[in-house]
N, C-alpha and C. Protein backbone atom coordinates (compact mmCIF):
# COMPACT_ATOMS: atom_id res chain seq x y z
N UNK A 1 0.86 -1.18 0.00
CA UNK A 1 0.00 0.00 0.00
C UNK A 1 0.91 1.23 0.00
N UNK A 2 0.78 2.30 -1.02
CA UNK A 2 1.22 3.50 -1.13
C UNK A 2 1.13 4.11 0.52
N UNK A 3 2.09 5.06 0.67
CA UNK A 3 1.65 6.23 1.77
C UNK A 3 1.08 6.88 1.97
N UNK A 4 0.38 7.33 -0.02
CA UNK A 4 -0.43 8.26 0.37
C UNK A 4 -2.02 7.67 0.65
N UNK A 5 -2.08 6.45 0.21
CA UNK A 5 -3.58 5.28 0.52
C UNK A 5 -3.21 5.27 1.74
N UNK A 6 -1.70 5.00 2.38
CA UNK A 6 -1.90 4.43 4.02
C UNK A 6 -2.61 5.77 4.97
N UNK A 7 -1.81 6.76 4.77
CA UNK A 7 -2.60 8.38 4.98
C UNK A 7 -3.61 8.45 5.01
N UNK A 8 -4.12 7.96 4.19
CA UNK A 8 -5.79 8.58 4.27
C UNK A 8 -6.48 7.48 4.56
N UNK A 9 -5.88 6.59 4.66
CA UNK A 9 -6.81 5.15 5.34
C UNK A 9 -6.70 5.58 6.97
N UNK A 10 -5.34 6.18 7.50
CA UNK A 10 -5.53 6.98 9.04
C UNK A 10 -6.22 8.46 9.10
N UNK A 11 -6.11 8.78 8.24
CA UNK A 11 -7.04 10.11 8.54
C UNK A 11 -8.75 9.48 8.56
N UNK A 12 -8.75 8.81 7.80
CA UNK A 12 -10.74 8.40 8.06
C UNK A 12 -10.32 7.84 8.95
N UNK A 13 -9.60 6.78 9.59
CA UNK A 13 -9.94 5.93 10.75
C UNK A 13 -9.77 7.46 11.95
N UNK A 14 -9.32 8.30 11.95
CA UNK A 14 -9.32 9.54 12.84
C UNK A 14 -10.58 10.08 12.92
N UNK A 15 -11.17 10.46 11.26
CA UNK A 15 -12.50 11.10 12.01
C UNK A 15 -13.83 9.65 12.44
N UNK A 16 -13.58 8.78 11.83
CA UNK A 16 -14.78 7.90 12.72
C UNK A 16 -14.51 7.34 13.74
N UNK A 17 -13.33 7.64 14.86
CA UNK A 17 -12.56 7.23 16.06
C UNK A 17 -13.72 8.72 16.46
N UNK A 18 -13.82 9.63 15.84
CA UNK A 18 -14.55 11.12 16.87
C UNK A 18 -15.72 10.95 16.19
N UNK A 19 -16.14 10.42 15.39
CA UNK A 19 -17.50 10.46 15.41
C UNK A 19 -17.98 9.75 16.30
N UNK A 20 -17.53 7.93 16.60
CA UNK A 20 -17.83 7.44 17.57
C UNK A 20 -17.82 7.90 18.68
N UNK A 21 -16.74 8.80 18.99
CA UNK A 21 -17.02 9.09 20.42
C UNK A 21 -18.16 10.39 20.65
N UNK A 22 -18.40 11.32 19.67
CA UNK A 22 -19.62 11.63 19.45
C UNK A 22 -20.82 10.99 20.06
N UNK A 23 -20.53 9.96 19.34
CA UNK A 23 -22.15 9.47 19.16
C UNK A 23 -21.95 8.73 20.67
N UNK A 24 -21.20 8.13 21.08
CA UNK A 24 -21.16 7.71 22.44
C UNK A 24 -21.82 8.96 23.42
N UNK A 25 -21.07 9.39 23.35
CA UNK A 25 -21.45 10.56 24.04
C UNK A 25 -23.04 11.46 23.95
N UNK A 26 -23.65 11.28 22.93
CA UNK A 26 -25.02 11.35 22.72
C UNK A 26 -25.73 10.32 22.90
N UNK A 27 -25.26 8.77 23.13
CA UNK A 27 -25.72 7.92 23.88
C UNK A 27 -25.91 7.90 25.18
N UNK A 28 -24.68 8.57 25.81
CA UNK A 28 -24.96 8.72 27.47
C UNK A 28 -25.79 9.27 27.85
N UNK A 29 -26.03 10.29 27.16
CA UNK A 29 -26.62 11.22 27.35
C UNK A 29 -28.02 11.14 27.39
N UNK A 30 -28.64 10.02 26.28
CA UNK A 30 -29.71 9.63 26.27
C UNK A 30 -30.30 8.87 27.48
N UNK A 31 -29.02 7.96 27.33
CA UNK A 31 -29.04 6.41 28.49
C UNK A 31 -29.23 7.73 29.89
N UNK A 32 -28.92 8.54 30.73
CA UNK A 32 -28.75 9.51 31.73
C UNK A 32 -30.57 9.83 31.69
N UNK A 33 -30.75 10.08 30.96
CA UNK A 33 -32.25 10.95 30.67
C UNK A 33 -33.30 9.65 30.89
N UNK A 34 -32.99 8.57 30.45
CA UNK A 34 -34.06 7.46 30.36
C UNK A 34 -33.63 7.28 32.27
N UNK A 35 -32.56 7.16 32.67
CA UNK A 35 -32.25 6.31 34.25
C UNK A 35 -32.75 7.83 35.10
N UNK A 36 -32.98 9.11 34.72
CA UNK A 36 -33.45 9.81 35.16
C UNK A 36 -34.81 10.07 35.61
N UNK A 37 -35.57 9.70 34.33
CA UNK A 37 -37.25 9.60 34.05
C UNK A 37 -37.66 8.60 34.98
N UNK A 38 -36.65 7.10 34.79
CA UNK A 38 -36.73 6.01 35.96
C UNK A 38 -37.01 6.43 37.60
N UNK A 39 -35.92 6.86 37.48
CA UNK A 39 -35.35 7.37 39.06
C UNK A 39 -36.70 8.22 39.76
N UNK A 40 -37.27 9.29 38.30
CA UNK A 40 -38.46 10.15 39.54
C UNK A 40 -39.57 9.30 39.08
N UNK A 41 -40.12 8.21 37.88
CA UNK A 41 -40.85 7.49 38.52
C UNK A 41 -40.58 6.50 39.88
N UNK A 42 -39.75 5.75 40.59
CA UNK A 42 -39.34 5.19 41.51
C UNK A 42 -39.00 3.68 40.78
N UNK A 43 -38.66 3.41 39.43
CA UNK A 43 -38.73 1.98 39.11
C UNK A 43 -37.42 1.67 38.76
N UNK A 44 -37.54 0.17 38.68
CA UNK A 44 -36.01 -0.78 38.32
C UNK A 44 -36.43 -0.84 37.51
N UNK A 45 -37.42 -1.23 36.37
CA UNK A 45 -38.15 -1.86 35.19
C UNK A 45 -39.20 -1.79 34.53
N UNK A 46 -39.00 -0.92 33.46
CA UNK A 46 -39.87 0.11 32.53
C UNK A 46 -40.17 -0.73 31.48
N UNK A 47 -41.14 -1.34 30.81
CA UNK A 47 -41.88 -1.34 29.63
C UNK A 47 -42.38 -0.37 28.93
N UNK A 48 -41.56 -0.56 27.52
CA UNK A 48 -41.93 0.69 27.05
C UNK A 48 -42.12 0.09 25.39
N UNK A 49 -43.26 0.26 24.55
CA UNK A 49 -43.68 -0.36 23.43
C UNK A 49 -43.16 -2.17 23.58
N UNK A 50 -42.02 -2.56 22.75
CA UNK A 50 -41.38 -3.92 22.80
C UNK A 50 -40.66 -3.97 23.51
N UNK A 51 -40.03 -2.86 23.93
CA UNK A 51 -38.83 -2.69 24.98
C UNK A 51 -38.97 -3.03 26.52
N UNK A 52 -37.69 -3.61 27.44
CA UNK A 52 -37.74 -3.63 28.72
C UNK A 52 -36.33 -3.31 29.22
N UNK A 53 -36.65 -2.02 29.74
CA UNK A 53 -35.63 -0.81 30.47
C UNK A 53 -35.20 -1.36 31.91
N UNK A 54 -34.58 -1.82 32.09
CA UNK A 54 -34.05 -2.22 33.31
C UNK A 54 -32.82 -0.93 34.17
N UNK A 55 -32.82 -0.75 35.04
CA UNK A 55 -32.21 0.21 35.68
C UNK A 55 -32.20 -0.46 37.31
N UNK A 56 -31.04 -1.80 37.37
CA UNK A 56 -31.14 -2.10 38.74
C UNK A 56 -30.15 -2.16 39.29
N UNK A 57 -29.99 -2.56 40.84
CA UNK A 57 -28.41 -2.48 41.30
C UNK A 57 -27.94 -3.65 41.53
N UNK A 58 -26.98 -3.60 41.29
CA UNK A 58 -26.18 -5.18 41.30
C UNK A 58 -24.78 -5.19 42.06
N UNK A 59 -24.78 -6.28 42.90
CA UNK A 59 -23.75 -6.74 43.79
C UNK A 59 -22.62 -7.27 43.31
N UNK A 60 -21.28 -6.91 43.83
CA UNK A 60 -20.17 -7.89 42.82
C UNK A 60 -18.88 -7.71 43.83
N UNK A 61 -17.83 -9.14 43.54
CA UNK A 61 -16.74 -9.12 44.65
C UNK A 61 -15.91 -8.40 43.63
N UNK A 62 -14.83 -8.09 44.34
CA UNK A 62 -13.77 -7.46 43.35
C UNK A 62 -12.65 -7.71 44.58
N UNK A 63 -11.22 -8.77 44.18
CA UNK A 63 -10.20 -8.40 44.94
C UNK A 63 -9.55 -7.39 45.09
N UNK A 64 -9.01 -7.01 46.78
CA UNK A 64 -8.40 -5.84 47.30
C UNK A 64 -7.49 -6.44 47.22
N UNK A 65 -6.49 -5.93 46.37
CA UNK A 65 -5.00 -5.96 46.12
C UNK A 65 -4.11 -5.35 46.85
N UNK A 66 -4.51 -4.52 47.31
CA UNK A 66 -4.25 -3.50 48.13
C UNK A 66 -3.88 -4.19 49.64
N UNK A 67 -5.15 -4.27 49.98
CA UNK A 67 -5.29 -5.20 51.26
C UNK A 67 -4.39 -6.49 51.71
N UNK A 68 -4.46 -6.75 49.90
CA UNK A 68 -4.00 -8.38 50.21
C UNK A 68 -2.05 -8.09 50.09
N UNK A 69 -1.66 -6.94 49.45
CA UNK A 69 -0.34 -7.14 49.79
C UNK A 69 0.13 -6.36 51.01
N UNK A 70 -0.75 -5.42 51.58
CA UNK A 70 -0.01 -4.90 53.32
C UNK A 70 0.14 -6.26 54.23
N UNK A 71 -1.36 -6.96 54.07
CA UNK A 71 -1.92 -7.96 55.32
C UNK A 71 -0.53 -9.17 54.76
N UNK A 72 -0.44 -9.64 53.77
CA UNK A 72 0.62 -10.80 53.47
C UNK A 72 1.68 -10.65 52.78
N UNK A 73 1.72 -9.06 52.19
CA UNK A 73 3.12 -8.89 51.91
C UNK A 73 3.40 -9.24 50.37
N UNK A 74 4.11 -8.45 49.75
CA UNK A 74 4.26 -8.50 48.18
C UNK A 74 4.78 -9.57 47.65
N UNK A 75 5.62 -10.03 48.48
CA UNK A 75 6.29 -11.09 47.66
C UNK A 75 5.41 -12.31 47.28
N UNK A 76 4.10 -12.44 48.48
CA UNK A 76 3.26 -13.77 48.25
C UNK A 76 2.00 -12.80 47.02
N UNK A 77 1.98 -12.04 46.67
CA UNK A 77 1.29 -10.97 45.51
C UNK A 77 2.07 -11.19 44.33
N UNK A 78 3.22 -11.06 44.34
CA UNK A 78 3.46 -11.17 43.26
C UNK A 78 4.16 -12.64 42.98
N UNK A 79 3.95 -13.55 43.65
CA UNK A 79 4.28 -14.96 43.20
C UNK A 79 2.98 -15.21 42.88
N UNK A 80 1.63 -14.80 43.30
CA UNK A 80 0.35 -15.22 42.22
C UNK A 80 0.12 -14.33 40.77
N UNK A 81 1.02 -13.84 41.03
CA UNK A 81 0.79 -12.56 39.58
C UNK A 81 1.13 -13.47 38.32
N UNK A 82 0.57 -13.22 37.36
CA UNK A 82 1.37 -13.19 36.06
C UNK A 82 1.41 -12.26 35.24
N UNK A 83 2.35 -12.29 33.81
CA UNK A 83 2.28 -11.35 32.87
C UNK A 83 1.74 -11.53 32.07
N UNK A 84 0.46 -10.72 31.16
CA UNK A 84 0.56 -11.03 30.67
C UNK A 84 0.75 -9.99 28.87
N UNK A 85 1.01 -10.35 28.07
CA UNK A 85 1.46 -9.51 26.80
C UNK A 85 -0.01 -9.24 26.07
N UNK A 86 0.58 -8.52 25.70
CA UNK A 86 -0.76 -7.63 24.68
C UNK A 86 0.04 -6.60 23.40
N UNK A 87 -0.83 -6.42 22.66
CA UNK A 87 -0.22 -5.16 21.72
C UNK A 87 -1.41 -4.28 21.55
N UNK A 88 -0.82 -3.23 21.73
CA UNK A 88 -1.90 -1.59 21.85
C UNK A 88 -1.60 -1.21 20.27
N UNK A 89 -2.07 -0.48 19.68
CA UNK A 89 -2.87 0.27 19.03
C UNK A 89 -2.48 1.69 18.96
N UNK A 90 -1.83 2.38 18.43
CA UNK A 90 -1.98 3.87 18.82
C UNK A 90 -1.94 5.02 17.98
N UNK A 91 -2.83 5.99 17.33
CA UNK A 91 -2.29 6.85 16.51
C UNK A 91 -2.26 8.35 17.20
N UNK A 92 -0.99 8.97 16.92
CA UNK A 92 -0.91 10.07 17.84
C UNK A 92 -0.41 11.71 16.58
């Protein structure tokens, strides 16, 4: 592929990287307004035409890493650790 095809194959992937986040962002915005309308009716679960709006709270563990290396100490933290590899992505 030429440089100047590779160029402009990153310049569009630039503007639909901001359109998406656009439109994300006019998603929240929506999603905010619907958990709002929820909130001053008082409900977890809205029917609305075919749709079912759920807006509930949910419980979840998450390890304290934190915790767990003051109370036993890093070295037994990082003998359960592993690495692992990845490759990022980046245009700057």
């Amino acid at each position: 592929m030429a440089n100047n095809d590779l160029l402009k194959k990153i310049e569009s992937l630039i503007e639909y990287e901001a359109m998406i986040e656009e439109l994300k962002a006019e998603a929240e915005e929506i999603r905010n307004e619907v958990k709002a309308e929820m909130a001053s009716r008082d409900t977890e679960e809205l029917e609305i035409g075919s749709h079912i709006v759920r807006y509930t709270s949910v419980l979840s563990s998450r390890f304290d890493t934190k915790r767990f290396k003051e109370e036993l100490g890093e070295s037994l933290y990082k003998a359960y650790c592993k690495e692992v590899a990845s490759r990022r992505f980046t245009i700057a």
